[in-house]
PDB file of N, CA and C in Angstrom:
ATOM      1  N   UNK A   1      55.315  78.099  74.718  1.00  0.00           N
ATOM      2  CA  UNK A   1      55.469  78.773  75.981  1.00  0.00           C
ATOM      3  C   UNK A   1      56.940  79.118  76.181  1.00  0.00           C
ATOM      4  N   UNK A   2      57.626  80.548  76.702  1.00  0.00           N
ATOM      5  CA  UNK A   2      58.775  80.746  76.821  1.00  0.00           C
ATOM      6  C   UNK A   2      59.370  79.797  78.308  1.00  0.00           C
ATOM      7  N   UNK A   3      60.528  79.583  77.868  1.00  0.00           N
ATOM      8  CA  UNK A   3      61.318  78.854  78.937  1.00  0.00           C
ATOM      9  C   UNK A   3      61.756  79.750  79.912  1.00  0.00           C
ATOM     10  N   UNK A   4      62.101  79.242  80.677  1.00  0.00           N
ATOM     11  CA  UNK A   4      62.103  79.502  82.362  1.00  0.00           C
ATOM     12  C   UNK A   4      63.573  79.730  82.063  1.00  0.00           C
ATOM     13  N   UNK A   5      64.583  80.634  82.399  1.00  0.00           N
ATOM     14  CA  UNK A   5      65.617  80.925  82.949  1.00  0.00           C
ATOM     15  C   UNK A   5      66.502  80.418  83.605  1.00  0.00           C
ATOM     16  N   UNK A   6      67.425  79.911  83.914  1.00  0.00           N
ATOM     17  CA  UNK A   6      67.934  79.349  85.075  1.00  0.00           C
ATOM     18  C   UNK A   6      69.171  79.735  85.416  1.00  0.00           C
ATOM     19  N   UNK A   7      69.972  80.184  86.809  1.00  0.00           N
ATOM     20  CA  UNK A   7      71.220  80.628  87.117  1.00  0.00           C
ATOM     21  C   UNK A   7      71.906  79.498  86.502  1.00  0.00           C
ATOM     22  N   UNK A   8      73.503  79.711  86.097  1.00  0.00           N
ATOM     23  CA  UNK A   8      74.016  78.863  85.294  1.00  0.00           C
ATOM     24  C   UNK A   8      75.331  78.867  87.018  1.00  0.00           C
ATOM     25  N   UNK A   9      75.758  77.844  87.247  1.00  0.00           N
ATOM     26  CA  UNK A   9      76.641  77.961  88.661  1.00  0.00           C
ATOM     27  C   UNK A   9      77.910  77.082  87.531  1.00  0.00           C
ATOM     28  N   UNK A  10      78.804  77.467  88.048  1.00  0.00           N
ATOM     29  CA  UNK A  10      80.236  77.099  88.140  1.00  0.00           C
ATOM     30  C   UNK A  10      80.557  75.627  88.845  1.00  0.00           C
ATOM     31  N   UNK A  11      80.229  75.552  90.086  1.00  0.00           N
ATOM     32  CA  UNK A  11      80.675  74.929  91.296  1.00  0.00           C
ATOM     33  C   UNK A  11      79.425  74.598  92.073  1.00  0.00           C
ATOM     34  N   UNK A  12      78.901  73.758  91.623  1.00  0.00           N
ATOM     35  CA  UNK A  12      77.397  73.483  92.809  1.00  0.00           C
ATOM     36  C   UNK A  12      77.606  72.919  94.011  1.00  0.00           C
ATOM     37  N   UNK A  13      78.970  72.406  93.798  1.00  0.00           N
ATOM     38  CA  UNK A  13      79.267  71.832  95.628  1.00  0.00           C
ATOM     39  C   UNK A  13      79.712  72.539  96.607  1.00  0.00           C
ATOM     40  N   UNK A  14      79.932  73.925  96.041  1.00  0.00           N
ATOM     41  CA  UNK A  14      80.514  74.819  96.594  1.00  0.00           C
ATOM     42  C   UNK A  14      79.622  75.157  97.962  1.00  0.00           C
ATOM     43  N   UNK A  15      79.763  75.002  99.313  1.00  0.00           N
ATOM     44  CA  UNK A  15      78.902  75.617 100.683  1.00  0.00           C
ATOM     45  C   UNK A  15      78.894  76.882 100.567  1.00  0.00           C
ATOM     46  N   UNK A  16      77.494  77.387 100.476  1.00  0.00           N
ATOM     47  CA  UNK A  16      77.175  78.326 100.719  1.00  0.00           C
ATOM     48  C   UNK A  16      76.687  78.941 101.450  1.00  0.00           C
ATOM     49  N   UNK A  17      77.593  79.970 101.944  1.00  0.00           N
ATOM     50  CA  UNK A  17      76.610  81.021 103.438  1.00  0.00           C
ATOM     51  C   UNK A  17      75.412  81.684 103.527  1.00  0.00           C
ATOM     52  N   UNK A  18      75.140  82.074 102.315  1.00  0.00           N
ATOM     53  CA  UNK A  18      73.288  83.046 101.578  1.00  0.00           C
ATOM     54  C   UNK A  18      73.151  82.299 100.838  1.00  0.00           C
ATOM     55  N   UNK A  19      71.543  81.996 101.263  1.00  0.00           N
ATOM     56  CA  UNK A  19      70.561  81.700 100.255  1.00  0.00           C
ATOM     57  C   UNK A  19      70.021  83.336  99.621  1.00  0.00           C
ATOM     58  N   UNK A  20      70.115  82.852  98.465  1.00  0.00           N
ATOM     59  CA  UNK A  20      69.324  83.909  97.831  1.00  0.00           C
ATOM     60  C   UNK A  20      67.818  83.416  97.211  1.00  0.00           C
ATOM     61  N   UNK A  21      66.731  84.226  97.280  1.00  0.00           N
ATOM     62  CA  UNK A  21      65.123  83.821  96.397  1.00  0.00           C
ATOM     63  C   UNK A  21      65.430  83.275  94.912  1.00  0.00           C
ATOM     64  N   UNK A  22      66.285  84.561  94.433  1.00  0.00           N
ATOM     65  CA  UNK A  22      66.466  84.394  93.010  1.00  0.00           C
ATOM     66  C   UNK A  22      67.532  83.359  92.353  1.00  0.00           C
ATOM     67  N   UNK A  23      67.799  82.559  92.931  1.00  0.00           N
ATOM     68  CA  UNK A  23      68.544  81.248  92.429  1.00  0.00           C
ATOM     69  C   UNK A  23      70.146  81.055  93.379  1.00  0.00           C
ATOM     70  N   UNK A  24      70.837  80.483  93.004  1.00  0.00           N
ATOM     71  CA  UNK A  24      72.322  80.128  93.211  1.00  0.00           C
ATOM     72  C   UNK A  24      73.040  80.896  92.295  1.00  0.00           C
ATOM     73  N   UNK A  25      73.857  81.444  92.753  1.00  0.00           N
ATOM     74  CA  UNK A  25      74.634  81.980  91.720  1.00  0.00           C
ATOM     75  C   UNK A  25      76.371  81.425  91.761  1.00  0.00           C
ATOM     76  N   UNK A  26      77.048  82.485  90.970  1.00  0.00           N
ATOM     77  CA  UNK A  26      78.469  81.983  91.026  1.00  0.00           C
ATOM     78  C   UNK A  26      79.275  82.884  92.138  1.00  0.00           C
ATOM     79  N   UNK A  27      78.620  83.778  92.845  1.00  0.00           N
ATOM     80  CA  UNK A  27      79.061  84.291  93.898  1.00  0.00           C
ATOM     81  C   UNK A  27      78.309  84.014  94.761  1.00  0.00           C
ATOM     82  N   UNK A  28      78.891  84.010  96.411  1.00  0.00           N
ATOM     83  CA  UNK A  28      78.382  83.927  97.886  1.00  0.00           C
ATOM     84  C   UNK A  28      78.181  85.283  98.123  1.00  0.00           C
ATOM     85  N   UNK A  29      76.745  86.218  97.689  1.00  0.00           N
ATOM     86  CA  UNK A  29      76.960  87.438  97.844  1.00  0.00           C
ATOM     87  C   UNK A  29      75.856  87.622  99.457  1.00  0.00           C
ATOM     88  N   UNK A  30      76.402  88.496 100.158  1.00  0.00           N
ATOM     89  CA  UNK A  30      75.316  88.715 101.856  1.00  0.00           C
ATOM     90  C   UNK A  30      74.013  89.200 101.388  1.00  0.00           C
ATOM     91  N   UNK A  31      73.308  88.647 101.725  1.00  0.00           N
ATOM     92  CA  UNK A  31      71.437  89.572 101.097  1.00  0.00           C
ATOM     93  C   UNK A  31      71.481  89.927 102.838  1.00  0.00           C
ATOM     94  N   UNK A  32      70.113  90.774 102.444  1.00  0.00           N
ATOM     95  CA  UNK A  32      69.061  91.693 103.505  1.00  0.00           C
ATOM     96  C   UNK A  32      67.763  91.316 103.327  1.00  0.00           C
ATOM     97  N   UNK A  33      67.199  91.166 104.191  1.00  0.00           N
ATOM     98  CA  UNK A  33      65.944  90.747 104.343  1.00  0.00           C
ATOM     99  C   UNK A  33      65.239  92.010 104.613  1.00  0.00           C
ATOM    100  N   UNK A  34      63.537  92.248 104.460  1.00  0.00           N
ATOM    101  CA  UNK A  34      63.073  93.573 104.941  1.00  0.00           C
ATOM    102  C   UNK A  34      63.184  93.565 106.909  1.00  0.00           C
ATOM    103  N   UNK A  35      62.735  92.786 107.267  1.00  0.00           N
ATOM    104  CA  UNK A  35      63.648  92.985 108.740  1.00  0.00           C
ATOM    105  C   UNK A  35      64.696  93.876 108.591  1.00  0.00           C
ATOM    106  N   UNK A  36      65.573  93.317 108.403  1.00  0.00           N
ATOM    107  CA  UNK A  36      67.235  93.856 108.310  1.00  0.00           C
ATOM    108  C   UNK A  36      67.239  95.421 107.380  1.00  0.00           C
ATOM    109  N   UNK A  37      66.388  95.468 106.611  1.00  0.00           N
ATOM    110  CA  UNK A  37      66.833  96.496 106.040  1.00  0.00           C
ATOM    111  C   UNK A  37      65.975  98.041 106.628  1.00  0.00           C
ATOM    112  N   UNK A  38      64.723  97.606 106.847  1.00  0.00           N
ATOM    113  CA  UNK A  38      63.926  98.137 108.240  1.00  0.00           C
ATOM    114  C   UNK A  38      64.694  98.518 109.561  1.00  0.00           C
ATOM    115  N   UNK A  39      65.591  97.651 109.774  1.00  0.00           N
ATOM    116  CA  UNK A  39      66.101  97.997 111.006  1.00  0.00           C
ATOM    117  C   UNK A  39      67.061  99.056 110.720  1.00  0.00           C
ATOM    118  N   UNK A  40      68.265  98.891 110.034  1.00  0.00           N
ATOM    119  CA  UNK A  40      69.029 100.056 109.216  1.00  0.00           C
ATOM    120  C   UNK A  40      68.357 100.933 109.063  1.00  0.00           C
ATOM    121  N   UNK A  41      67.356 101.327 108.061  1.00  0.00           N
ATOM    122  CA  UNK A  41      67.113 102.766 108.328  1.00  0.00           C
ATOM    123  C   UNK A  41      66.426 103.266 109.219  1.00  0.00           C
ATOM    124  N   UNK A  42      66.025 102.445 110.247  1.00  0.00           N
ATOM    125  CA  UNK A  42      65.218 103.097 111.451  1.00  0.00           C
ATOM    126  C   UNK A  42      66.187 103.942 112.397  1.00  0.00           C
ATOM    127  N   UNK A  43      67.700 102.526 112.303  1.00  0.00           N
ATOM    128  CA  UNK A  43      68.721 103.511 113.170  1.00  0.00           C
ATOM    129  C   UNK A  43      69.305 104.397 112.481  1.00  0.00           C
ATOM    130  N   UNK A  44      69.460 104.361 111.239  1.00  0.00           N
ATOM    131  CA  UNK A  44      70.333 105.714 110.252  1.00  0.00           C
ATOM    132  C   UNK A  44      69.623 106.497 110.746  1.00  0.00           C
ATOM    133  N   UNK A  45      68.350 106.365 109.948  1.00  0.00           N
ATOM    134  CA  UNK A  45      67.366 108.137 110.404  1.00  0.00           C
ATOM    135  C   UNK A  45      67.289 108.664 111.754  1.00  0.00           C
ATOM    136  N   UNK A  46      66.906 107.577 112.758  1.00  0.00           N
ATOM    137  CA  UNK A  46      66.936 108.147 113.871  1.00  0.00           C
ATOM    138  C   UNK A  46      68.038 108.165 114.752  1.00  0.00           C
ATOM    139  N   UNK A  47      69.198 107.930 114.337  1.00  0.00           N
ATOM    140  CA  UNK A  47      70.091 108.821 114.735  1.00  0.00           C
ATOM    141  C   UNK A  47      70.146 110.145 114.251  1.00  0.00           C
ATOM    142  N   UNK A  48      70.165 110.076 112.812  1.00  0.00           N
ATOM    143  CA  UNK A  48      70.580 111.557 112.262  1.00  0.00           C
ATOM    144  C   UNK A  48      69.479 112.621 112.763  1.00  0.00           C
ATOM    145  N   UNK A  49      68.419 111.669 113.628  1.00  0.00           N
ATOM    146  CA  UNK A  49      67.219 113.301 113.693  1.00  0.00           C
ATOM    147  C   UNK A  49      67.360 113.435 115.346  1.00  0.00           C
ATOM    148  N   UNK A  50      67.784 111.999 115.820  1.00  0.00           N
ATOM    149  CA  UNK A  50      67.357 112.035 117.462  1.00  0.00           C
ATOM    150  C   UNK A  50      68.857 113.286 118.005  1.00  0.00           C
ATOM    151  N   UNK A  51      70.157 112.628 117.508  1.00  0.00           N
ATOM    152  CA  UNK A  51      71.086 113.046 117.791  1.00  0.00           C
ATOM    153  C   UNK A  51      71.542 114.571 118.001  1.00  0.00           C
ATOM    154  N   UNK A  52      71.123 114.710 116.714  1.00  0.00           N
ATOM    155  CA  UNK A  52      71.555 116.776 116.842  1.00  0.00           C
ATOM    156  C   UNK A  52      70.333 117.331 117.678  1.00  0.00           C
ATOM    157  N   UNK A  53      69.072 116.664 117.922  1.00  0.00           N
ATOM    158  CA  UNK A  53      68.121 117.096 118.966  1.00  0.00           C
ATOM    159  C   UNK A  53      68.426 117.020 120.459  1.00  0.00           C
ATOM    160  N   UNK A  54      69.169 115.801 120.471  1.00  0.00           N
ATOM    161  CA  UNK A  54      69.506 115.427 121.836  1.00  0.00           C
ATOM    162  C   UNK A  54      70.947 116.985 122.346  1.00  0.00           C
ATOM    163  N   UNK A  55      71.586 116.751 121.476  1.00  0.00           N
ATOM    164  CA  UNK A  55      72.860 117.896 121.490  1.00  0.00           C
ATOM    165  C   UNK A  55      72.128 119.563 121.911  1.00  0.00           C
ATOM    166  N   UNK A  56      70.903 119.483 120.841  1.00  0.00           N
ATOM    167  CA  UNK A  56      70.259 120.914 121.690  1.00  0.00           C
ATOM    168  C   UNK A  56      69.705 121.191 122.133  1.00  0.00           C
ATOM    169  N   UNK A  57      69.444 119.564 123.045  1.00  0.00           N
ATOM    170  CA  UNK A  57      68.657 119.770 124.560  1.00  0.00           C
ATOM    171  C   UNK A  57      69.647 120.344 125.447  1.00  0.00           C
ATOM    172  N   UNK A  58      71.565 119.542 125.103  1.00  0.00           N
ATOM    173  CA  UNK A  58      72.124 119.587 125.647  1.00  0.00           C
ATOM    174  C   UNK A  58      73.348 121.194 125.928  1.00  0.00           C
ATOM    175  N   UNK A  59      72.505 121.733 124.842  1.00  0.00           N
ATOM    176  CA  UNK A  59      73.657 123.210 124.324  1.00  0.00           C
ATOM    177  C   UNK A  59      74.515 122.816 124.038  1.00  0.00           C
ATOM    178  N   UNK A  60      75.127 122.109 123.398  1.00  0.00           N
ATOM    179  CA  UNK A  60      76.198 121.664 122.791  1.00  0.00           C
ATOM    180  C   UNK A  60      75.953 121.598 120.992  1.00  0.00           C
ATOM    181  N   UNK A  61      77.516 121.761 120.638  1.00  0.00           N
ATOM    182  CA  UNK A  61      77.696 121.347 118.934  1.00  0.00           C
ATOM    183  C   UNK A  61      76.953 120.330 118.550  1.00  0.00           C
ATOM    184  N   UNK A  62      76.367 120.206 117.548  1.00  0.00           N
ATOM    185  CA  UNK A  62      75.641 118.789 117.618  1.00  0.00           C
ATOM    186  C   UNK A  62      76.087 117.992 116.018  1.00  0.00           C
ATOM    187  N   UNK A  63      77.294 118.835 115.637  1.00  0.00           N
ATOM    188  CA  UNK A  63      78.460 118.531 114.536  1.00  0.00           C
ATOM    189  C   UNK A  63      79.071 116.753 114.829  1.00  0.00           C
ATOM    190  N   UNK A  64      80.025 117.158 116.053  1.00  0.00           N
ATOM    191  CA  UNK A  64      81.250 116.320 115.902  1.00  0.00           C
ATOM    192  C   UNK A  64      79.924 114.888 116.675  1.00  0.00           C
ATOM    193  N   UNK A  65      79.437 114.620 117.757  1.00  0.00           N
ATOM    194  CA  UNK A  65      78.597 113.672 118.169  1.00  0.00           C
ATOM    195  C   UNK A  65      78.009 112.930 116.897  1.00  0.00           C
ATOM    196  N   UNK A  66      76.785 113.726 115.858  1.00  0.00           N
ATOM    197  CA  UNK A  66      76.354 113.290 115.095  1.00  0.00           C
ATOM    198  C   UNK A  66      77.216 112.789 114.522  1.00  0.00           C
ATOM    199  N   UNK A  67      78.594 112.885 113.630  1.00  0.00           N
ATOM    200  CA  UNK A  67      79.383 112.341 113.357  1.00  0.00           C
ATOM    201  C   UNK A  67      79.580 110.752 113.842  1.00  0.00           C
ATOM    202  N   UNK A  68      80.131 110.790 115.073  1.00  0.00           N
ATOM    203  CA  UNK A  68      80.551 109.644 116.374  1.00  0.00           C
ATOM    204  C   UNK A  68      79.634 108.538 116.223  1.00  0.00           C
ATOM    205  N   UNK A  69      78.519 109.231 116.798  1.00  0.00           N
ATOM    206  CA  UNK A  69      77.005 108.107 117.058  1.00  0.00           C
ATOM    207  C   UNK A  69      76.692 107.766 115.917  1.00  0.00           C
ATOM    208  N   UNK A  70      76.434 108.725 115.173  1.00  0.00           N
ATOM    209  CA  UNK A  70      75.808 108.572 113.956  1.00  0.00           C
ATOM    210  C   UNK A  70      76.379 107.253 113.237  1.00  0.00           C
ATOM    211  N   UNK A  71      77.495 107.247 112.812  1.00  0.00           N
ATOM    212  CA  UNK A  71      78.971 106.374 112.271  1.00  0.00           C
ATOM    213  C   UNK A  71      78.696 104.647 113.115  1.00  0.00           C
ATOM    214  N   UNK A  72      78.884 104.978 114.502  1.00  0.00           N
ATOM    215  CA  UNK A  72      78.486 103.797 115.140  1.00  0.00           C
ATOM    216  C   UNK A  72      77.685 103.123 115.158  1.00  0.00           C
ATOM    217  N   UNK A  73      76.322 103.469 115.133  1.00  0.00           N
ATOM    218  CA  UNK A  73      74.998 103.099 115.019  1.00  0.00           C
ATOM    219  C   UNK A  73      74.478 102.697 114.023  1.00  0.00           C
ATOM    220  N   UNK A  74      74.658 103.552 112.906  1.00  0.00           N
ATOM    221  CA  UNK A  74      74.687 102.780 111.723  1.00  0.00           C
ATOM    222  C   UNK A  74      75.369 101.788 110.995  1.00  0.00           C
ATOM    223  N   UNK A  75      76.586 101.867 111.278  1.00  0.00           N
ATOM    224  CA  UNK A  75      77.725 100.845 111.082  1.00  0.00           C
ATOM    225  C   UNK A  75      77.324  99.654 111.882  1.00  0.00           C
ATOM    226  N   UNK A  76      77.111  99.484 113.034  1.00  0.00           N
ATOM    227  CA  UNK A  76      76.696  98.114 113.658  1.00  0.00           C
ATOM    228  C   UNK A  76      75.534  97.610 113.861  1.00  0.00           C
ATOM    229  N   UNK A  77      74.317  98.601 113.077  1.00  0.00           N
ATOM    230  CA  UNK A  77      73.028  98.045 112.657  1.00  0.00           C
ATOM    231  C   UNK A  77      73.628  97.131 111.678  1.00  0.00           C
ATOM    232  N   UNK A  78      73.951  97.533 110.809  1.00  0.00           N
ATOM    233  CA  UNK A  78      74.203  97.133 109.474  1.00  0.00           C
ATOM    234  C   UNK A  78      74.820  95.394 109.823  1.00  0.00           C
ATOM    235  N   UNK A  79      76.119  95.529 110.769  1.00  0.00           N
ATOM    236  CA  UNK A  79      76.698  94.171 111.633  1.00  0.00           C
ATOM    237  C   UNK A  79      75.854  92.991 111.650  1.00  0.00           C
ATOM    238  N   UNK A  80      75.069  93.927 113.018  1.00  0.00           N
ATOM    239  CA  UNK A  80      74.181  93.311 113.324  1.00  0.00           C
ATOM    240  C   UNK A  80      72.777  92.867 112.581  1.00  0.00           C
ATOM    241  N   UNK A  81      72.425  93.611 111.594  1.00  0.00           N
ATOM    242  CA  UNK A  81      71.329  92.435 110.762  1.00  0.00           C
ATOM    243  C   UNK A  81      72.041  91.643 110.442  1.00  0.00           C
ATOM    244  N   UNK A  82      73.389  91.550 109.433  1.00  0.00           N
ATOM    245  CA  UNK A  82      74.233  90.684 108.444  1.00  0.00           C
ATOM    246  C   UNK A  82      74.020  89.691 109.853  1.00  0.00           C
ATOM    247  N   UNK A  83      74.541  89.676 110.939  1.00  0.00           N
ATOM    248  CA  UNK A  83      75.129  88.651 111.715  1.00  0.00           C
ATOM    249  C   UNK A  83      74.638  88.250 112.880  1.00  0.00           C
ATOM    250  N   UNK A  84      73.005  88.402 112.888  1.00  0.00           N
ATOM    251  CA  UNK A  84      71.959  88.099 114.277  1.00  0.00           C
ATOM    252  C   UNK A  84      70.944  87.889 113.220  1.00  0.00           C
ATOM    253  N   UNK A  85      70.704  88.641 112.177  1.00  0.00           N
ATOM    254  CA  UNK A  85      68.830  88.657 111.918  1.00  0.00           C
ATOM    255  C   UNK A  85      69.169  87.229 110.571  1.00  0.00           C
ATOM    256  N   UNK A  86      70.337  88.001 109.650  1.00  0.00           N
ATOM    257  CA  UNK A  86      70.239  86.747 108.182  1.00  0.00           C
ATOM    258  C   UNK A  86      71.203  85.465 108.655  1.00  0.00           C
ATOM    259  N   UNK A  87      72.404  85.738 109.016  1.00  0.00           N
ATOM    260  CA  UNK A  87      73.028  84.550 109.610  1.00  0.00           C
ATOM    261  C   UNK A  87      72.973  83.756 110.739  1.00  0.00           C
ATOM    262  N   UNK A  88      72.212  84.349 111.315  1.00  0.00           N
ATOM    263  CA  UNK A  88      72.394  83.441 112.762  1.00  0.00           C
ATOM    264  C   UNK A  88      73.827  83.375 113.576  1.00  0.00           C
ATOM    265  N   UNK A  89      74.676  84.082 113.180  1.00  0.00           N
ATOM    266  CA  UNK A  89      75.880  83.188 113.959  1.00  0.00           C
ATOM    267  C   UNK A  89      76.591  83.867 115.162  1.00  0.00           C
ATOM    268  N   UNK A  90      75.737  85.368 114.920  1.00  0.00           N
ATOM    269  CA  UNK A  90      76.282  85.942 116.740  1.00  0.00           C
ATOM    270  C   UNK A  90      77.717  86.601 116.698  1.00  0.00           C
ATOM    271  N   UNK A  91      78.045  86.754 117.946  1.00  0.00           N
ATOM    272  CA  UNK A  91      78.938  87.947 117.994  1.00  0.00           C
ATOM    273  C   UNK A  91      80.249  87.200 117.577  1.00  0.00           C
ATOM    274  N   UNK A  92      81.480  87.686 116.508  1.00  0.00           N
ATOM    275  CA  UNK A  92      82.625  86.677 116.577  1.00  0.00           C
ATOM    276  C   UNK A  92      83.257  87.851 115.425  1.00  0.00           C
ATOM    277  N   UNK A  93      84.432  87.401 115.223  1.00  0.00           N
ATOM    278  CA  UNK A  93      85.658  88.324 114.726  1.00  0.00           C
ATOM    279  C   UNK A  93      85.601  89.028 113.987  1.00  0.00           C
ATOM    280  N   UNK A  94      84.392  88.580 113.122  1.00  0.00           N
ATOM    281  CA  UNK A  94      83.800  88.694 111.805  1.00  0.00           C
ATOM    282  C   UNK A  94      82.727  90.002 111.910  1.00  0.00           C
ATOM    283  N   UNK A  95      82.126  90.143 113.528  1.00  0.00           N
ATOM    284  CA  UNK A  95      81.506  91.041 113.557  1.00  0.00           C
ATOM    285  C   UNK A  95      82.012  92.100 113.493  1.00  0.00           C
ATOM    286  N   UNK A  96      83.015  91.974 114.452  1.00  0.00           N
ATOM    287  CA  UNK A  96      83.465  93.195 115.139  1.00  0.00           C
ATOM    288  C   UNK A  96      84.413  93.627 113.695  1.00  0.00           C
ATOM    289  N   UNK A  97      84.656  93.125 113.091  1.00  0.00           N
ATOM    290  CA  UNK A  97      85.595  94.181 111.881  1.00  0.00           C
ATOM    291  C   UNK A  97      84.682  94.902 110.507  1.00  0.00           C
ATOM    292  N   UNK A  98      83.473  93.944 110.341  1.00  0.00           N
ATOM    293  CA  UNK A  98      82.668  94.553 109.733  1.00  0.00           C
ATOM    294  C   UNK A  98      82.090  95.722 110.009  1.00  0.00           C
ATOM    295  N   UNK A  99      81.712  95.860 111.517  1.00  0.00           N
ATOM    296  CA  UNK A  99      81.261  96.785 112.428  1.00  0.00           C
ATOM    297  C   UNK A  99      81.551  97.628 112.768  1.00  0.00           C
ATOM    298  N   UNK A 100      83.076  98.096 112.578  1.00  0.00           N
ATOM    299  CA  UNK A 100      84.033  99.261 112.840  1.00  0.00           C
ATOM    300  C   UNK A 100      84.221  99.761 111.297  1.00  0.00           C
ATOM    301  N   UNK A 101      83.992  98.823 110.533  1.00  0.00           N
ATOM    302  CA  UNK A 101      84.581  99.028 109.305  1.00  0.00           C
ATOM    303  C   UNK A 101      83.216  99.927 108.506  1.00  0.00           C
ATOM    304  N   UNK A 102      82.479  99.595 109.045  1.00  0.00           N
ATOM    305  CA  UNK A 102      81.050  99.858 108.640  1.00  0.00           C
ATOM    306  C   UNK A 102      81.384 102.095 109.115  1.00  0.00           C
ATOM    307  N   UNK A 103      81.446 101.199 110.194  1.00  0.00           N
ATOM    308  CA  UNK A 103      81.271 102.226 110.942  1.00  0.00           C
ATOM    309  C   UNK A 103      82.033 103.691 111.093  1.00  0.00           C
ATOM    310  N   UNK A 104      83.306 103.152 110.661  1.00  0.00           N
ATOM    311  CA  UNK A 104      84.189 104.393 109.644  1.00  0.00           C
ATOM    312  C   UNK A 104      83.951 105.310 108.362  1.00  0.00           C
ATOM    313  N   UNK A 105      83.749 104.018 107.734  1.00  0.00           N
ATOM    314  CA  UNK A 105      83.037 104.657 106.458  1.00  0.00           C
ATOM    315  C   UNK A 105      81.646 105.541 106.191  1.00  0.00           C
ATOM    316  N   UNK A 106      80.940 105.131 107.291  1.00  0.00           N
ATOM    317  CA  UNK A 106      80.005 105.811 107.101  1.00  0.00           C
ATOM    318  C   UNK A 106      79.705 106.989 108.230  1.00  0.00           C
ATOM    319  N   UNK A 107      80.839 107.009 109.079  1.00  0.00           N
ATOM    320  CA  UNK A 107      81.013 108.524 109.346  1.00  0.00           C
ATOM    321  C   UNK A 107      82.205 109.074 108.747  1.00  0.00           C
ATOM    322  N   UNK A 108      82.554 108.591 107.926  1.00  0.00           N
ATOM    323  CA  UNK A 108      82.934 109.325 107.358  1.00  0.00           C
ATOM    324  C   UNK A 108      81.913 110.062 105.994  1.00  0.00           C
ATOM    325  N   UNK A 109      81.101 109.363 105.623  1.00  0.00           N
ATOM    326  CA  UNK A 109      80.128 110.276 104.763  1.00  0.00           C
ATOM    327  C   UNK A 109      79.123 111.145 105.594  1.00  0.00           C
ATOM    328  N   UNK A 110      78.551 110.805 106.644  1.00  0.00           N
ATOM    329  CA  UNK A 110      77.895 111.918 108.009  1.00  0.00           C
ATOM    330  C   UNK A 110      79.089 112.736 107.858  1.00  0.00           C
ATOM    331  N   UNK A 111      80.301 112.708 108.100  1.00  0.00           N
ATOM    332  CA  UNK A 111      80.805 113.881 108.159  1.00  0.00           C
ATOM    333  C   UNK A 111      80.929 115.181 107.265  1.00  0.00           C
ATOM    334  N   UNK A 112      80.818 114.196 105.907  1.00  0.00           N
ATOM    335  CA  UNK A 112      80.551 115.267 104.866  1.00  0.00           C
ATOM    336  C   UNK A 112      79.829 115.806 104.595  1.00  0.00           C
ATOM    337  N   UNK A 113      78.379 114.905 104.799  1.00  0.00           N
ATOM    338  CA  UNK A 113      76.781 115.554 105.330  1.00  0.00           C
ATOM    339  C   UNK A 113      77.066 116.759 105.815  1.00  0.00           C
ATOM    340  N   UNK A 114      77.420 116.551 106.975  1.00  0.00           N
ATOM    341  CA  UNK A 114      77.127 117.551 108.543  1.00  0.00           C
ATOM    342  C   UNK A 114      77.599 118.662 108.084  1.00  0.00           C
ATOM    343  N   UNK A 115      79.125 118.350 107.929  1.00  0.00           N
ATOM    344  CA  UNK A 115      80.247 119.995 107.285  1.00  0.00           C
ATOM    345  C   UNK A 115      80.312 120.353 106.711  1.00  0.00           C
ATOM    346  N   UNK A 116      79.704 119.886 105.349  1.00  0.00           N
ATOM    347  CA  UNK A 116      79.284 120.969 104.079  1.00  0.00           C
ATOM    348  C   UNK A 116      78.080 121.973 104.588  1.00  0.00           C
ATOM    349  N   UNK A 117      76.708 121.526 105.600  1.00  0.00           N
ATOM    350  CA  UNK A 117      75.722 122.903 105.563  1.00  0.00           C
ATOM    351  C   UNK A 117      74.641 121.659 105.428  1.00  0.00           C
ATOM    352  N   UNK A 118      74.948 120.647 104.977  1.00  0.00           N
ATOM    353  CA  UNK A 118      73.466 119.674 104.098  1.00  0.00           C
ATOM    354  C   UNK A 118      72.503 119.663 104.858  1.00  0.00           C
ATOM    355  N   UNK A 119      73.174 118.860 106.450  1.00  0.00           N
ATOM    356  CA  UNK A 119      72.291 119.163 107.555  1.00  0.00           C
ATOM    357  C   UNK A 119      72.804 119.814 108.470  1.00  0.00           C
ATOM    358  N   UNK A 120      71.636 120.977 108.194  1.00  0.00           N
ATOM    359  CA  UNK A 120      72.000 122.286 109.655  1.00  0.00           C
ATOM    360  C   UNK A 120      71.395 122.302 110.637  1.00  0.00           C
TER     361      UNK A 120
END
């Protein structure tokens, strides 16, 4: 019968913040649960569809907003699973920089979306 596999760890006393299914490893890497990852794209997408709809209820550009919201919303979904749904540990310093940080970066790719034509 073939043998079973096993993560090989470095440091087993090492405290770790994630459990992972698939063993211990030699990194503390953040997992997602389907909760968490469900929740992310519920707010990605429905920002990117609610937003430029909402803008042309409103007659307005629906460019620079989608950008804004878009960036925010997704960026602090993302926070917020890591740091309410898998960790437990709630709002603290840790959120808020992931959360902006999140949240830059990924309007900054909505922005490239939006202003190339991708979504018109």
């Amino acid at each position: 019968m073939a043998e079973l596999k096993t993560w090989q760890v470095k440091n087993k006393d090492m405290q770790r913040k994630y459990r992972s299914s698939a063993g211990v490893t030699d990194y503390d890497i953040p997992i997602f649960g389907y909760k968490s990852a469900f929740l992310i794209l519920i707010v990605t997408f429905g920002s990117l569809f609610l937003i430029p709809q909402a803008c042309e209820w409103m007659k307005i550009d629906y460019r620079l907003p989608t950008v804004l919201f878009g960036g925010l919303f997704s960026g602090f979904s993302v926070a917020f699973s890591q740091f309410f749904i898998e960790r437990k540990t709630g709002i603290c310093k840790s959120f808020w920089i992931v959360g902006l940080l999140l949240s830059v970066f990924i309007a900054f790719l909505i922005f490239l979306v939006v202003y190339t034509g991708i979504i018109a």
